[in-house]
Protein backbone atom coordinates (compact mmCIF):
# COMPACT_ATOMS: atom_id res chain seq x y z
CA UNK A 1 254.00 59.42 158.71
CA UNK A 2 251.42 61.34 161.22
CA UNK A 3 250.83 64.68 160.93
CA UNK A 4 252.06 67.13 163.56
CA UNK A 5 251.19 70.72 164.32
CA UNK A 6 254.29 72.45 166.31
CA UNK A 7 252.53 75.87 165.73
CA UNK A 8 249.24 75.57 167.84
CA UNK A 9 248.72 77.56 170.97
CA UNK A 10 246.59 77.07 174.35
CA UNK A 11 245.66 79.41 177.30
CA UNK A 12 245.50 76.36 180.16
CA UNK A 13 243.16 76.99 182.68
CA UNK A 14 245.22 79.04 185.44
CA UNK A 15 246.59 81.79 183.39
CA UNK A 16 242.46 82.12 181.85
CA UNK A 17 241.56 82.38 185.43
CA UNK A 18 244.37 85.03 186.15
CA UNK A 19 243.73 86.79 183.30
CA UNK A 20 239.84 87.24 184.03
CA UNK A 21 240.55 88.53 187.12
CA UNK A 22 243.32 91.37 186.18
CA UNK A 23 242.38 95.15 185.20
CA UNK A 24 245.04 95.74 183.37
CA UNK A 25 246.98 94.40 180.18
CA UNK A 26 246.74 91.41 179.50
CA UNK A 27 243.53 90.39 180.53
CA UNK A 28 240.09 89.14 179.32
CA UNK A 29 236.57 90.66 179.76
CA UNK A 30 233.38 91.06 178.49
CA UNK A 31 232.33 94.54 177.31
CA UNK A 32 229.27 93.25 175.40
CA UNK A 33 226.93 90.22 176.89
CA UNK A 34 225.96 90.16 172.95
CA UNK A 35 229.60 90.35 171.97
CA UNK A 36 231.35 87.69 174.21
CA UNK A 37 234.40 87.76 176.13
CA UNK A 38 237.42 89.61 174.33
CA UNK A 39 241.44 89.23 175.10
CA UNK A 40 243.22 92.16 175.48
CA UNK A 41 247.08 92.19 175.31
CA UNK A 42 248.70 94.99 173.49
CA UNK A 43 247.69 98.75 174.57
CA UNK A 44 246.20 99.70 171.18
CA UNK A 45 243.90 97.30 171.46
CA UNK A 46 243.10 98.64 174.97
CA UNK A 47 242.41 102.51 174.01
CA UNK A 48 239.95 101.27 171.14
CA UNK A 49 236.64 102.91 172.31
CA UNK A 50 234.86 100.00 170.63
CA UNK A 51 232.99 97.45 172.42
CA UNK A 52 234.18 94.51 169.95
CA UNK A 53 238.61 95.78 170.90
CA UNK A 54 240.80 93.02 171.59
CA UNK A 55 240.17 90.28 170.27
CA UNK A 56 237.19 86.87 170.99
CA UNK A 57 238.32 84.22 172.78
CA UNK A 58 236.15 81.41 173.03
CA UNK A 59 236.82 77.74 173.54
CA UNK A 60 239.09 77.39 171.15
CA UNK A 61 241.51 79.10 173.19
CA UNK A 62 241.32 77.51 176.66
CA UNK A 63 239.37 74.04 175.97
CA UNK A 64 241.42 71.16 174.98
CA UNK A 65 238.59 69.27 173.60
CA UNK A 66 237.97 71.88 171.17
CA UNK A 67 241.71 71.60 170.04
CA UNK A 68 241.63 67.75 169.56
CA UNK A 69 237.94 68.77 167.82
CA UNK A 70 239.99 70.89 165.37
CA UNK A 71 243.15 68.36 164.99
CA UNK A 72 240.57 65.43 164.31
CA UNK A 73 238.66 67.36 161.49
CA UNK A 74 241.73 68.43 159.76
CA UNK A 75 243.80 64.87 159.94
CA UNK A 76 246.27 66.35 162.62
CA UNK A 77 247.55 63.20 164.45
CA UNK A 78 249.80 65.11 167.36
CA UNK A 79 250.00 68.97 168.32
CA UNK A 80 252.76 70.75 170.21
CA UNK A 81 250.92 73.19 172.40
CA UNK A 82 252.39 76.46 173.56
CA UNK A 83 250.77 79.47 175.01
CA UNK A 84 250.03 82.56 172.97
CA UNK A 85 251.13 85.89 173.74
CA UNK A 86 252.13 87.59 176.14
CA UNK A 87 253.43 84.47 177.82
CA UNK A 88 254.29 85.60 181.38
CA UNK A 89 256.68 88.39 180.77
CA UNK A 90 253.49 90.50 182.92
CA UNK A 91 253.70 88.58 185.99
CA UNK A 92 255.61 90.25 189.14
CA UNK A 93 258.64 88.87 189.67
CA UNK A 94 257.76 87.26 193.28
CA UNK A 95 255.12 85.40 191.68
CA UNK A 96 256.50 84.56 188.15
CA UNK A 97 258.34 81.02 189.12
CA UNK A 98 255.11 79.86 190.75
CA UNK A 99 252.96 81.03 188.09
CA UNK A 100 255.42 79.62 185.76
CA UNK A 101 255.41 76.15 187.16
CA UNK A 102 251.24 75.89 187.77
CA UNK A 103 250.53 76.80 184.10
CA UNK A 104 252.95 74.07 182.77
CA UNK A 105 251.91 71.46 184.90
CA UNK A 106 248.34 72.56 183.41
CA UNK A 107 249.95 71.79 179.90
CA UNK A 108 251.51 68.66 180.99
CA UNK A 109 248.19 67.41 182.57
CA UNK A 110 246.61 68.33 179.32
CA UNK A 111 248.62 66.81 177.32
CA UNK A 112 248.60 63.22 179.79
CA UNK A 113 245.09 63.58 178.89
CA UNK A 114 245.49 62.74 175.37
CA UNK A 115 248.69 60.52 175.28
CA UNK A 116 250.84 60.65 171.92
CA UNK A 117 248.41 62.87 170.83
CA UNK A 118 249.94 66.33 172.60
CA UNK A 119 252.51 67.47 173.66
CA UNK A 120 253.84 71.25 174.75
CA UNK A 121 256.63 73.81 174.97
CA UNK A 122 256.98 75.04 178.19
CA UNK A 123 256.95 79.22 179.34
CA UNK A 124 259.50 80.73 181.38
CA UNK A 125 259.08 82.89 184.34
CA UNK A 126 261.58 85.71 183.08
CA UNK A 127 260.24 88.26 185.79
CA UNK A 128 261.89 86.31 188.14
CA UNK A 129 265.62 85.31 189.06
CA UNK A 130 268.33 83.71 186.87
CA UNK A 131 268.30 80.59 188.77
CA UNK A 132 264.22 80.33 188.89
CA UNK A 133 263.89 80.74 184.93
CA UNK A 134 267.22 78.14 184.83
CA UNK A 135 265.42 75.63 187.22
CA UNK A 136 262.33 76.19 185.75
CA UNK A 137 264.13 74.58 182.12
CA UNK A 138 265.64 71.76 184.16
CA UNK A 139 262.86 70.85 185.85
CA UNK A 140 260.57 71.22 182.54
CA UNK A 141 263.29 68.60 180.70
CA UNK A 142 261.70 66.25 183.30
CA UNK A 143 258.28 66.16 182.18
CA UNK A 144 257.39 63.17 179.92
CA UNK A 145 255.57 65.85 177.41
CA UNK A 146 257.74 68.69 177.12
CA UNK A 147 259.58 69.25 174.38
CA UNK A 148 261.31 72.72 174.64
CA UNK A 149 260.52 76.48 175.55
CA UNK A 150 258.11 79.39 174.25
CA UNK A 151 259.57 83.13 174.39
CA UNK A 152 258.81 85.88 172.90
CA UNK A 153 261.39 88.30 171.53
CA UNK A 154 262.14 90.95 174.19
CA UNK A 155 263.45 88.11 176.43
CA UNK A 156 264.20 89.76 179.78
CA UNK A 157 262.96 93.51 178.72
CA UNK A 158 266.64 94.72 176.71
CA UNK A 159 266.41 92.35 173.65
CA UNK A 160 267.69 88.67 173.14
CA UNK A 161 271.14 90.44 172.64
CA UNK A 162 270.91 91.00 176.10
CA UNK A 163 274.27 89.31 178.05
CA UNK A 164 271.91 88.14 180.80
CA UNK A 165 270.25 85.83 178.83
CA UNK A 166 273.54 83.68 178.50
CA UNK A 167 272.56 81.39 181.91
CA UNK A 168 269.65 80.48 179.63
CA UNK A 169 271.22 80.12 176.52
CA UNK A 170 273.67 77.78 178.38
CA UNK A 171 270.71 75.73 180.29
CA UNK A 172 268.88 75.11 177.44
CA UNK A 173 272.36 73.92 174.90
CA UNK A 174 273.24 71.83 177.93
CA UNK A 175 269.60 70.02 178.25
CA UNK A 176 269.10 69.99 174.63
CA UNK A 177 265.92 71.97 174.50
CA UNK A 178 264.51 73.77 171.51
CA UNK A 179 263.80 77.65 172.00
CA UNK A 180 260.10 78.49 170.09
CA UNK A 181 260.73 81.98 169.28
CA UNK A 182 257.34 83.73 168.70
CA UNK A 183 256.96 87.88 168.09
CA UNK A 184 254.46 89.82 170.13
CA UNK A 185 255.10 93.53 169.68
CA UNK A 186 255.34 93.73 166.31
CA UNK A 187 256.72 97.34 164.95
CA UNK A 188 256.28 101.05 166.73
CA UNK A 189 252.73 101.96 165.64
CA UNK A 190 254.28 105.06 164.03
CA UNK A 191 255.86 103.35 161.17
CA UNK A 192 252.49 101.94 159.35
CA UNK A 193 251.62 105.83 158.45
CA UNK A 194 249.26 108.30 159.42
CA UNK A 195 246.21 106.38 158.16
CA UNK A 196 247.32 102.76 159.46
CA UNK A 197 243.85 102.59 161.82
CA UNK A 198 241.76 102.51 158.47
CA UNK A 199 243.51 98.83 157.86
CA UNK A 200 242.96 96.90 160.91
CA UNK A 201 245.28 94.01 161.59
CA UNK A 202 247.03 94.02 158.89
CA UNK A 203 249.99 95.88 159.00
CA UNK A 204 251.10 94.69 162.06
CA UNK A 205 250.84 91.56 161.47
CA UNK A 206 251.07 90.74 158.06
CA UNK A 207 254.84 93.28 158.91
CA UNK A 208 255.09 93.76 162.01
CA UNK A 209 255.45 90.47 163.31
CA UNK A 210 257.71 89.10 160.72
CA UNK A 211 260.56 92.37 160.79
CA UNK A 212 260.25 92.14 165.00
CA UNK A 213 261.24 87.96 164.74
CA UNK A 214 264.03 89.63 162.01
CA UNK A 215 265.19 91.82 163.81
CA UNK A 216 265.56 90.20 167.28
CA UNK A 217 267.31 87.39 165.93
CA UNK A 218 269.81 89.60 163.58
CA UNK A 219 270.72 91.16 167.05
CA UNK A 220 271.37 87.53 168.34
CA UNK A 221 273.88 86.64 165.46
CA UNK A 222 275.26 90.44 166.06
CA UNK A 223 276.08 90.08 169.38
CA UNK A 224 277.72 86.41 168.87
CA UNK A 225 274.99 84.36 170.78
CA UNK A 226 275.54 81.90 168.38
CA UNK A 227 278.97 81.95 168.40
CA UNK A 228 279.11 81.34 172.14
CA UNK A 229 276.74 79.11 172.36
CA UNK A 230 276.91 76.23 168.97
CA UNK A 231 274.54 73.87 170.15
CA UNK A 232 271.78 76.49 170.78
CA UNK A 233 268.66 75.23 169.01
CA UNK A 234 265.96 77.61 167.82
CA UNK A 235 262.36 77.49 166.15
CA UNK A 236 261.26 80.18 164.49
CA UNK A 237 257.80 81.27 164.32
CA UNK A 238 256.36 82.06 160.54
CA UNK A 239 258.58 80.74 158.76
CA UNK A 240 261.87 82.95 160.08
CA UNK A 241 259.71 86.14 159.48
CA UNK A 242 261.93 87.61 156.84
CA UNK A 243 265.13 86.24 157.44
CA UNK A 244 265.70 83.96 155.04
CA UNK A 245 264.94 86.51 152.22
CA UNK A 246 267.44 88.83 154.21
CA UNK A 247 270.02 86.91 155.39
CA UNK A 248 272.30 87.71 152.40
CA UNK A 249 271.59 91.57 152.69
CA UNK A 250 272.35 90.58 156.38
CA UNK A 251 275.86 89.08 156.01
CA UNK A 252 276.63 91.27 153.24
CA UNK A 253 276.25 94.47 155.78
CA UNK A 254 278.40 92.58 158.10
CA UNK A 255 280.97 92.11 155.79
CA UNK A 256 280.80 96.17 155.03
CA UNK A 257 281.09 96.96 158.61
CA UNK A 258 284.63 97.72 159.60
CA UNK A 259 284.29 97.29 163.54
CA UNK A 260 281.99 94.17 163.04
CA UNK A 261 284.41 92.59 160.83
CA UNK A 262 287.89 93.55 163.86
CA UNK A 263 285.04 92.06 166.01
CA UNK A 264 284.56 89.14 163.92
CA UNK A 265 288.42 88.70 163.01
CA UNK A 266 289.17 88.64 166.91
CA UNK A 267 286.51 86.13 167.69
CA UNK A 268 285.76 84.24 164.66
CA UNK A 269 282.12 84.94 163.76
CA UNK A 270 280.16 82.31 162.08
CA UNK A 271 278.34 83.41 158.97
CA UNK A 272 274.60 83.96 158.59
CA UNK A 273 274.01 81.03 156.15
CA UNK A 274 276.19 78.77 159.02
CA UNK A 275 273.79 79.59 161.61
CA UNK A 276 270.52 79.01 159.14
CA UNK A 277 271.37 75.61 158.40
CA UNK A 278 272.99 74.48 162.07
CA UNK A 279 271.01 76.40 164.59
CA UNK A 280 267.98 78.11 163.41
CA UNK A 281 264.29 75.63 162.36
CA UNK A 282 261.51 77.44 160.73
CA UNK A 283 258.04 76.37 160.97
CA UNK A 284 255.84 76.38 157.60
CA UNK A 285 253.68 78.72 158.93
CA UNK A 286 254.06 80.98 155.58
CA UNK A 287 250.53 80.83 153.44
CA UNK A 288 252.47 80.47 150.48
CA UNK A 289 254.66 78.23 147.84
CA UNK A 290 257.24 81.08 147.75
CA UNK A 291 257.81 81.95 150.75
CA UNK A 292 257.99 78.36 152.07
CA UNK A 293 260.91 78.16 149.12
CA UNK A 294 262.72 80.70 150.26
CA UNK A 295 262.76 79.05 153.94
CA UNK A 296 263.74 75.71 152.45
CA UNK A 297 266.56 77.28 150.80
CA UNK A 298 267.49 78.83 153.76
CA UNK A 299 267.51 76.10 156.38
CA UNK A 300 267.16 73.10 154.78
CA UNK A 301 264.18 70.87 153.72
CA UNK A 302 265.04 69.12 156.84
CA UNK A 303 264.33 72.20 159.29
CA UNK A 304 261.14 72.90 158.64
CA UNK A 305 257.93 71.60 160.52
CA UNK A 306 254.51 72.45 159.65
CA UNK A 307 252.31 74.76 161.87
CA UNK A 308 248.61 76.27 161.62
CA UNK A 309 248.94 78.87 164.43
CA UNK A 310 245.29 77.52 165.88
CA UNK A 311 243.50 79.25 167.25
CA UNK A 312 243.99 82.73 165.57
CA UNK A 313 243.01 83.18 161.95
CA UNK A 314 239.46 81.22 162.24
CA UNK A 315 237.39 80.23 159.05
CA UNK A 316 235.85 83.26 157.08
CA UNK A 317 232.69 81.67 156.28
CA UNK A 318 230.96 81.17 159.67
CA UNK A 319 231.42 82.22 163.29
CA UNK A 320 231.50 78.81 164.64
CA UNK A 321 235.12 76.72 164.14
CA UNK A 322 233.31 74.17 162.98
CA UNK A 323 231.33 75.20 159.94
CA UNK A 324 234.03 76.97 157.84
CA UNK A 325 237.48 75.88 156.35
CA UNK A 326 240.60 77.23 158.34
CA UNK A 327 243.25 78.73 156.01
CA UNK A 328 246.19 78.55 158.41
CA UNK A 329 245.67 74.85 157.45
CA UNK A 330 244.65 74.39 154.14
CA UNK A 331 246.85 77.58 152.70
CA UNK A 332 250.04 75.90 154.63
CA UNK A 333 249.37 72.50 153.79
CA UNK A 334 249.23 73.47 149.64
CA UNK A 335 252.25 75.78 150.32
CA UNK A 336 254.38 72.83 151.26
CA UNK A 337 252.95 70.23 148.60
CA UNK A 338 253.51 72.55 145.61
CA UNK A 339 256.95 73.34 146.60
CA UNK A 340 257.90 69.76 147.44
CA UNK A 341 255.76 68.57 143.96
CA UNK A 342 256.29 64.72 143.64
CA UNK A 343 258.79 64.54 146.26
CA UNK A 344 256.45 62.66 148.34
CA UNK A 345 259.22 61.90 151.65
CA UNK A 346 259.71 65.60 151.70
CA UNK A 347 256.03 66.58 151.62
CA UNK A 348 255.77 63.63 154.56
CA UNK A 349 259.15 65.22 156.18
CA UNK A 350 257.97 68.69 156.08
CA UNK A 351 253.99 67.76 157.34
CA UNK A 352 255.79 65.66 160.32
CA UNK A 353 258.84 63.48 159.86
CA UNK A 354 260.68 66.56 160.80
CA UNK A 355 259.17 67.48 164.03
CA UNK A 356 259.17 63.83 165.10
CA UNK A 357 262.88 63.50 164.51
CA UNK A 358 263.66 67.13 165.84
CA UNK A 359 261.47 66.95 168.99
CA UNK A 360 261.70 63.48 169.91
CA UNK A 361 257.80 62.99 169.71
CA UNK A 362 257.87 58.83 169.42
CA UNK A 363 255.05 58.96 167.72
C-alpha cells in the first residue's frame, strides 16, 4: 500500500510571481539580502519592525522538484498538493476567476509532470461571482489530477454559515468533490494575553488554528449545512482541530438550547456524532498518539488520511531541508503506528489506503 501525503502545500509559479510583485498583504519580499526572501500574509506579521517578519520561503515552497526531493527521502509514494494560505480570498473580484483558473492549471501541469506521483486540490476564486466559483468546481472535476477543493474558513467573508455558500455546497455534493478545509486566521490576537509577543508562534498556532477550524465548522452543523446538504464531503485540516474532543460538549449544548432544539424539532437536525462519521474526514496531521485516538474515535479509522503539512515546520537541526529530520513526518507517522499497534491494515489504511479509496487516486 503506497504512502500518500493529502496534507502538503505548493505556491505554483503564477501566484509566486503575483505575490512578488504586490505591496500589500499577502506578498513576498526581501528585507535582508543576508536574510532571504520572507512571505508575508497575516498583518501581525506585517507591523513586526524586524527584518527576519513573515516568514522564509525558499524552494520548498514554489519548486516541485524540491517537493518530490522531500517525498523521495521520506518514502512518500503520491502527494495531494494544495496551496497554502491565504488562497485567493485577496484577489479583486474582476480578476479572481482568471487568477483562479491560471494557478490550477499550474497545479495540474505540475502534477502531469510527475504522473501517479501528484496530484492537487483545486482553489476557488470566491472574490468573484456565484456562477464563476460554481464553474470554476465543474470545470476543475474535469482535470485528470484534481481531486477536490482548498478553502479556508471565512468562505466568502461572513463565515461558512453563510446562506450564500449553498450554490457551492450544492456544486460540489452534486460532482462529488471533497472540500479541504484549512484555518488561516487563527484567534483575535487579544485573547493570547498581554504578554503573547514574548511566545512567538505558538499560541496561534498551536490554538489558534485548531479553535478557528472548531469553530467554523460548529457554525456549519448550527446553521444545518449538513442537514441540507447529506452528501457534502469535508477534510479537515489537523486532525478536526478540536472537534472531536468537543463534539459531545457540542451536542450536549445543543440539546440545552431551547430555540435550537424548536429549530431542530421542525427540521430534523442530524446529531454531531452523525455528521463525524458520514460527512466530516480528518487528516492525521496531530503530532501525537492521543490526539490521533481521539480523531479515530470520532470519525472512524476509515476517515483518516495521513498528512505532513510540507513545507512549514522544517527540520530543527539544520537550515537546509535536506540535512535535518522533519517532525511533521516522523511525529505523525509514530502517532498513527502506536495507536493502530499490530493492526498492520489500519496502520497501511491510515498511511494511504484511505486516501486512495476516498480520493480516487488509482494508484
Amino acid at each position: 500500500m503506497p504512502t500518500v501525503d493529502i496534507h502538503t502545500h505548493m505556491y505554483p509559479p503564477l501566484l509566486m510571481s503575483l505575490l512578488r510583485a504586490r505591496q500589500q498583504i499577502p506578498y513576498v519580499r526581501t528585507f535582508d539580502a543576508r536574510i532571504g526572501p520572507r512571505l508575508i500574509i497575516l498583518p501581525t506579521e506585517e507591523a513586526s519592525t524586524s527584518t527576519a517578519k513573515g516568514r522564509p520561503i525558499g524552494p520548498a515552497y514554489f519548486d516541485i522538484s524540491a517537493k518530490i526531493a522531500f517525498m523521495d527521502r521520506h518514502g512518500i509514494d503520491v502527494s495531494v498538493l494544495s496551496l497554502a494560505n491565504p488562497w485567493l480570498d485577496w484577489v479583486a473580484s474582476g480578476e479572481a476567476a482568471g487568477v483562479a483558473r491560471g494557478v490550477n492549471d499550474d497545479m495540474e501541469g505540475m502534477c502531469a509532470g510527475f504522473e501517479g506521483r501528484l496530484f492537487f486540490f483545486g482553489t476557488l476564486p470566491l472574490s468573484a461571482s456565484e456562477e464563476a466559483v460554481v464553474g470554476e468546481v465543474q470545470r476543475l472535476k474535469g482535470l485528470k489530477h484534481c481531486r477536490g477543493v482548498v478553502m479556508g474558513t471565512s468562505g466568502l467573508g461572513e463565515g461558512l454559515d453563510d446562506a450564500m455558500l449553498d450554490a457551492l455546497w450544492r456544486v460540489l455534493e452534486e460532482e462529488g468533490m471533497v472540500l479541504f478545509l484549512h484555518p488561516h486566521y487563527g484567534l483575535p490576537d487579544e485573547v493570547y494575553g498581554p504578554r503573547k509577543s514574548e511566545y512567538g508562534h505558538v499560541l496561534p498556532l498551536a490554538m489558534g488554528f485548531p479553535l478557528e477550524t472548531t469553530i467554523a465548522v460548529t457554525r456549519m452543523l448550527l446553521s444545518g449545512v449538513f442537514d441540507r446538504f447529506p452528501k457534502l464531503q469535508v477534510l479537515l485540516a489537523h486532525s478536526g482541530g478540536t472537534l472531536p474532543f468537543l463534539a459531545g460538549r457540542i451536542e450536549s449544548c445543543i440539546a440545552h438550547d431551547a430555540h435550537l432544539m424548536k429549530q431542530a424539532a421542525a427540521g430534523g437536525r442530524r446529531d454531531v456524532w452523525d455528521v463525524l462519521k458520514k460527512n466530516i474526514y480528518l487528516d492525521a496531521v496531530v503530532y501525537s498518539q492521543l490526539g490521533l485516538k481521539a480523531a479515530i474515535e470520532a470519525s472512524g479509522k476509515d476517515r483518516l488520511m495521513f498528512g505532513t503539512d510540507h513545507p512549514f515546520f522544517p527540520p530543527l537541526e539544520e537550515e537546509e531541508e535536506g540535512g535535518g529530520e522533519w517532525l511533521s513526518v516522523t511525529s505523525n507517522v509514530k502517532a498513527v503506528r502506536d495507536a493502530m499497534g499490530e493492526r498492520k491494515e489500519d496502520v497501511d489504511g491510515i498511511l494511504g489506503g484511505n486516501a486512495v479509496r476516498v480520493l480516487r487516486l488509482g494508484v
